[in-house]
Protein backbone atom coordinates (compact mmCIF):
# COMPACT_ATOMS: atom_id res chain seq x y z
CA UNK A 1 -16.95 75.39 28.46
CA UNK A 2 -20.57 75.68 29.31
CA UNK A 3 -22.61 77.72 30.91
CA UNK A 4 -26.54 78.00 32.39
CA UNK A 5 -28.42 81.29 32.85
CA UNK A 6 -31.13 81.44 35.43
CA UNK A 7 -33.07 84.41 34.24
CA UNK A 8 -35.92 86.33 36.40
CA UNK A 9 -37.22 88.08 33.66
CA UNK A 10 -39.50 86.78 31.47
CA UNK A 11 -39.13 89.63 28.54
CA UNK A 12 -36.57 91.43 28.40
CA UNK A 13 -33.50 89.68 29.77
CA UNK A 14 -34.18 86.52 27.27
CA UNK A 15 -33.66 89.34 24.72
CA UNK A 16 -30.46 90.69 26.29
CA UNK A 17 -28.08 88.26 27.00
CA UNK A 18 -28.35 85.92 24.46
CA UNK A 19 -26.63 89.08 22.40
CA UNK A 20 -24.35 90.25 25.45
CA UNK A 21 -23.02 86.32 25.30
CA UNK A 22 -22.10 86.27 22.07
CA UNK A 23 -20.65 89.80 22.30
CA UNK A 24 -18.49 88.34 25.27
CA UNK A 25 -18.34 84.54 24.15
CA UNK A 26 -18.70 84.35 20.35
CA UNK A 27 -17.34 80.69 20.07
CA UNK A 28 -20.68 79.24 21.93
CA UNK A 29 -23.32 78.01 20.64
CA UNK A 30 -26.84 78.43 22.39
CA UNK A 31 -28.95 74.93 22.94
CA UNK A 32 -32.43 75.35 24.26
CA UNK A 33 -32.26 71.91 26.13
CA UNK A 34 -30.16 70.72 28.61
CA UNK A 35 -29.75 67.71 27.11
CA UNK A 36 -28.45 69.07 23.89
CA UNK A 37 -25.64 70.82 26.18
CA UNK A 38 -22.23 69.34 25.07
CA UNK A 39 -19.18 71.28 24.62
CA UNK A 40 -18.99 75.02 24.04
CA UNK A 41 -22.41 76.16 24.92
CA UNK A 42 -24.90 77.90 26.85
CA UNK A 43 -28.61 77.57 27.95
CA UNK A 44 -31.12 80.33 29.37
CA UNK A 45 -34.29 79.44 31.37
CA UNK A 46 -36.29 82.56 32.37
CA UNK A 47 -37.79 81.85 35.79
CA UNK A 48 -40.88 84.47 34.46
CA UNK A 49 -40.29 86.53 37.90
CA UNK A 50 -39.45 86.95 41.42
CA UNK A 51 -40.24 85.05 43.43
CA UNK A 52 -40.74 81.81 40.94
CA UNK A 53 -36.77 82.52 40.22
CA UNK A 54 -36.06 81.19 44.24
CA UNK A 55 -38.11 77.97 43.26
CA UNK A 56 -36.25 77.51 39.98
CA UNK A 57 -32.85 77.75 41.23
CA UNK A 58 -33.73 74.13 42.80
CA UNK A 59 -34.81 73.02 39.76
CA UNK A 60 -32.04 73.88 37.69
CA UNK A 61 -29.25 72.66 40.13
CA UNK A 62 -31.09 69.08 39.63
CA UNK A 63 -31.00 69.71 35.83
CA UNK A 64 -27.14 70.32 35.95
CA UNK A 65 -26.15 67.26 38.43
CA UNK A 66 -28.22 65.28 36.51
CA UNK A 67 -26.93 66.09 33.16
CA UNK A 68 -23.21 65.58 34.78
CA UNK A 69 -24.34 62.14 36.21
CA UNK A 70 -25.97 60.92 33.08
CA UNK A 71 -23.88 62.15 30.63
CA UNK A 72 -20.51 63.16 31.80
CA UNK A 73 -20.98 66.52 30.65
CA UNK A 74 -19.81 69.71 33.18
CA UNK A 75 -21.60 72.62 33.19
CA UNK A 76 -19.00 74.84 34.60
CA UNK A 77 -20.76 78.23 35.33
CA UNK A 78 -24.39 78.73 36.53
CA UNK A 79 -25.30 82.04 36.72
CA UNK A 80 -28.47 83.21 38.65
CA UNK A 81 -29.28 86.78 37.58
CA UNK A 82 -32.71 89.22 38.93
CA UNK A 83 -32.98 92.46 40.11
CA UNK A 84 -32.64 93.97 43.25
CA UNK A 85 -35.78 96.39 43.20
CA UNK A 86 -36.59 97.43 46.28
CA UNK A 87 -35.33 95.05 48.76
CA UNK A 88 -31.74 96.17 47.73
CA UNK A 89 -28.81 94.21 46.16
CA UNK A 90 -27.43 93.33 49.73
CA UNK A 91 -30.95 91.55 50.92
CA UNK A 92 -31.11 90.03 47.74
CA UNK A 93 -28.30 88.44 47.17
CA UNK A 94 -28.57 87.06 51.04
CA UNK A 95 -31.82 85.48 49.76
CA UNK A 96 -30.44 83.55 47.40
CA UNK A 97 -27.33 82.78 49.08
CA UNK A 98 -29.93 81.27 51.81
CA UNK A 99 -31.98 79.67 49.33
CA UNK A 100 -28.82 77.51 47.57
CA UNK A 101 -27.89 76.69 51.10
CA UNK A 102 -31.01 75.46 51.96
CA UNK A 103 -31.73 73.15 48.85
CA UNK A 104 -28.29 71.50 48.31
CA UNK A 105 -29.02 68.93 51.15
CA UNK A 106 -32.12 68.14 49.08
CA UNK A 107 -30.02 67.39 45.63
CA UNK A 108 -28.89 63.75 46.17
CA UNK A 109 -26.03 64.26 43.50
CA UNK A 110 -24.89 67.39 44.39
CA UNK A 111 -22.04 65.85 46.23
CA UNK A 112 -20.54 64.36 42.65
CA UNK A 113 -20.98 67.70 41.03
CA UNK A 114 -21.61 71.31 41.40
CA UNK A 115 -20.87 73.83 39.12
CA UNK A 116 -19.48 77.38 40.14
CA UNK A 117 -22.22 79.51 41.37
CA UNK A 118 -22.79 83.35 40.19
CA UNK A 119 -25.31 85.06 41.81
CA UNK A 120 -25.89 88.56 39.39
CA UNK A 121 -27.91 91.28 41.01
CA UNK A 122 -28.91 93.43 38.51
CA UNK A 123 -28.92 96.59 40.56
CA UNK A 124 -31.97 97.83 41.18
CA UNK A 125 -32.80 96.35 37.96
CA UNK A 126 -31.66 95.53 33.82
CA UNK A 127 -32.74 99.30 32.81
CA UNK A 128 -30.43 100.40 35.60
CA UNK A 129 -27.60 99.06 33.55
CA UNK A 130 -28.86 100.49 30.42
CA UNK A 131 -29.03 104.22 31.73
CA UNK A 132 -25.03 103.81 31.54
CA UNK A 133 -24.51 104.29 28.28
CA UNK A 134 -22.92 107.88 28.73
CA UNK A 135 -23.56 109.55 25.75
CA UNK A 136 -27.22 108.70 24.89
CA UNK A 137 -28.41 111.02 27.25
CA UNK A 138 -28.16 114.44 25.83
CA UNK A 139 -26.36 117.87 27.75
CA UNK A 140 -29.61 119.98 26.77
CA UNK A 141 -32.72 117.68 26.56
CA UNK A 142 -35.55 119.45 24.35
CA UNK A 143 -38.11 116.98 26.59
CA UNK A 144 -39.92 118.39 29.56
CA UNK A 145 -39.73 115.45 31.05
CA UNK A 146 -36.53 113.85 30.67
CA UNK A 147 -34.88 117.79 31.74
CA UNK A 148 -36.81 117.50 34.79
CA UNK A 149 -35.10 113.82 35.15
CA UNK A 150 -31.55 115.05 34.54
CA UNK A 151 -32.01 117.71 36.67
CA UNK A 152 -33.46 115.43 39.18
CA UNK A 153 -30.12 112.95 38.51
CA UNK A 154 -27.69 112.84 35.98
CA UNK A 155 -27.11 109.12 34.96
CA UNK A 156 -24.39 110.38 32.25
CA UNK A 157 -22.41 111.33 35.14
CA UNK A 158 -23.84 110.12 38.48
CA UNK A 159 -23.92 106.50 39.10
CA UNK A 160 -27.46 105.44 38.01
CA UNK A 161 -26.93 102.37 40.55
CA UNK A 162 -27.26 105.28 43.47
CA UNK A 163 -30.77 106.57 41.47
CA UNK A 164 -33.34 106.81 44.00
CA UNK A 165 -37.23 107.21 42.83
CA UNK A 166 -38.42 110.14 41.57
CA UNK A 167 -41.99 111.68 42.31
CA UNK A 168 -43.26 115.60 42.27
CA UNK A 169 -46.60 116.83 40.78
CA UNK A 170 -45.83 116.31 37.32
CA UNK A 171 -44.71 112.61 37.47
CA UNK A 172 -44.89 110.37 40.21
CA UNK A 173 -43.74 106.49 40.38
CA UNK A 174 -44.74 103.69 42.68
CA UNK A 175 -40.72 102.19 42.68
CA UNK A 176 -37.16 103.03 41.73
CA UNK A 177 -37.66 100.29 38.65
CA UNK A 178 -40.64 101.62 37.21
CA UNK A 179 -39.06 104.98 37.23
CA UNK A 180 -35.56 103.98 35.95
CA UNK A 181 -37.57 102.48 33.14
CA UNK A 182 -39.30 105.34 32.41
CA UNK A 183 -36.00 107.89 32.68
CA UNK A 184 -34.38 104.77 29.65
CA UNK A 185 -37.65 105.47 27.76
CA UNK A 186 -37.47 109.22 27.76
CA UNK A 187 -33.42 109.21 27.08
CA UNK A 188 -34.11 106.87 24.00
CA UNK A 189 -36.63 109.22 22.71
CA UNK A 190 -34.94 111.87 22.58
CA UNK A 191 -32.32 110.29 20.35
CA UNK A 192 -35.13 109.12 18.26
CA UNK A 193 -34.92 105.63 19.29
CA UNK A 194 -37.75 103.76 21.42
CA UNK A 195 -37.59 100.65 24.28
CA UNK A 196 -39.55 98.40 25.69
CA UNK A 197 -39.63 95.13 27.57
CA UNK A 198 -40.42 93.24 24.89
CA UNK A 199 -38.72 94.83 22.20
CA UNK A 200 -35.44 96.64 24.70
CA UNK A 201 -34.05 98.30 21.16
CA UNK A 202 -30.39 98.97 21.32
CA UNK A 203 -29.53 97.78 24.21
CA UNK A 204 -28.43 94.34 22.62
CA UNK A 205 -26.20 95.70 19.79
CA UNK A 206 -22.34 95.48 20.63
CA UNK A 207 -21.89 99.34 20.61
CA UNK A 208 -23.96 99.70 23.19
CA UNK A 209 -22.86 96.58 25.31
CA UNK A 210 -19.05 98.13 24.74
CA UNK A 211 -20.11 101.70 26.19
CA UNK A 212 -21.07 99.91 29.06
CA UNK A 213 -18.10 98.22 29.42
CA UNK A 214 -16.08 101.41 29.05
CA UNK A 215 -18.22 102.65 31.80
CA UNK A 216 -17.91 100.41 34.49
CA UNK A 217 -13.61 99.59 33.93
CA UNK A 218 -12.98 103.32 33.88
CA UNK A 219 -15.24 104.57 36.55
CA UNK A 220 -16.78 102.99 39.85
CA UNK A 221 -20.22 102.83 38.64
CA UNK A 222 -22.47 99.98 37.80
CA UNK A 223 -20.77 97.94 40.60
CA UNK A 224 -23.22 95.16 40.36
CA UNK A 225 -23.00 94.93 35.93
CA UNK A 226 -19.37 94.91 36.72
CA UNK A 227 -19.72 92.00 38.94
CA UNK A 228 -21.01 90.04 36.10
CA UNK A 229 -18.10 91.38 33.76
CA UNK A 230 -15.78 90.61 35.83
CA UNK A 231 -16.47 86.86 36.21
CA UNK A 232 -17.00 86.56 32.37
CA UNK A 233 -13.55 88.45 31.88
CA UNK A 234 -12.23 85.44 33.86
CA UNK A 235 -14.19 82.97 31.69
CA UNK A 236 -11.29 80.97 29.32
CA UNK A 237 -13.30 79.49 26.60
C-alpha cells in the first residue's frame, strides 16, 4: 500500500503527520521521492500555502500517473489536506472538488490510472484539531487570558470545530485561525508546555494523537479530523 500527502502547510503539518502516520500505519516507510515509492510507503509534499496547494494538486496527479506508467507501481491513496479558514469547509472542499475536475482532462494518463482521491479539510484549520485534546485544558485556568477564552468557549466540551473568532478590548484577532492558535498557545501554557508552527510540541506524540481519537469516535465533534480517521481506519495495509 502507498500513499501521497498533498500538504498546504509549509510548517507545521510536515511536522504532524509524518508522526500521526506512523501512529496509524507503523509498517510504512516514508520516501522523500516519488521515484523511490515502491511497496509499503508514503510521500508528503507541502504545497507551502493556499492557494499554491490548487496548483500542486495538478502537479502531483502527473507525478502519480506517471510513476504508475513508468514503473508499474500504484499509489493507492492521495490525500489532499488544507484548512478551511474562513471560506468554510463546505466552499473549500467545492474548490478543490472543481479544481480535480478541471485538470483531469489535462493529464494524458489519467485514463490508465488514478488513485483514490481524499480531500481533508482541516476545519477551520490543524490547531482546530489540536484544541480537542479534552483534558489539556484546565477546569480553573490561573491565566487571564485563557479564562477569558474558556469563558468565551469551552473547547474541552464544546466542539472547537463550531469556535467562532474571538475579539473584545483586551484581545482582538483578525480570523478564527489566528485566534484558535492563540487559545492552543495559552492552553499549552498553562500545562507548562509551549507550541508553535515550527516546533507544534505535543501534538505529534501518540498520547495526544489517541485523545483525539477518543474524542471524535465517542462524541460528534471534530467532524472534519474524523473524516480523515475514518478513511485511514479503512486503510488495510
Amino acid at each position: 500500500m502507498n500513499l501521497y500527502f498533498l500538504l498546504e502547510g509549509r510548517r507545521t503539518e510536515p511536522k504532524v503527520y509524518p508522526n500521526w502516520i506512523n501512529h496509524q500505519f507503523p509498517s510504512l516507510t516514508r520516501v522523500h521521492k516519488i521515484d523511490d515509492i515502491s511497496s509499503d510507503s508514503y510521500i508528503l509534499y507541502a504545497a507551502k500555502g493556499y492557494p499554491k496547494i490548487l496548483q500542486a494538486i495538478k502537479d502531483s496527479l502527473i507525478n502519480i500517473c506517471n510513476h504508475y506508467v513508468k514503473n508499474k507501481i500504484i499509489i493507492e491513496h492521495f490525500f489532499i489536506c488544507l484548512d478551511a479558514d474562513e471560506d468554510g469547509y463546505e466552499i473549500r472542499r467545492d474548490i478543490v472538488t472543481e479544481r480535480i475536475n478541471k485538470i483531469k482532462p489535462d493529464i494524458p494518463d489519467i485514463s490508465v490510472y488514478m488513485p483514490n482521491i481524499h480531500i481533508i479539510i482541516q476545519n477551520c484549520c490543524i490547531e482546530t484539531w489540536f484544541l480537542g485534546h479534552k483534558k489539556m485544558l484546565k477546569r480553573n485556568p490561573q491565566s487571564h487570558k485563557l479564562l477569558k477564552f474558556k469563558n468565551f468557549y469551552d473547547v474541552s466540551v464544546e466542539d472547537p470545530e463550531n469556535m467562532n473568532c474571538y475579539n473584545d478590548k483586551d484581545f482582538s484577532f483578525s480570523n478564527k485561525a489566528h485566534f484558535h492558535e492563540a487559545y492552543l498557545k495559552e492552553m499549552f501554557s498553562e500545562q507548562n508546555l509551549t507550541y508553535s508552527k515550527v516546533n507544534p510540541g505535543v501534538t505529534v506524540n501518540k498520547d495526544y494523537f489517541d485523545s483525539l481519537i477518543q474524542r471524535c469516535f465517542q462524541t460528534n465533534d471534530l467532524a472534519s479530523l474524523r473524516n480523515l480517521l475514518n478513511i485511514w481506519k479503512n486503510i488495510t495495509i
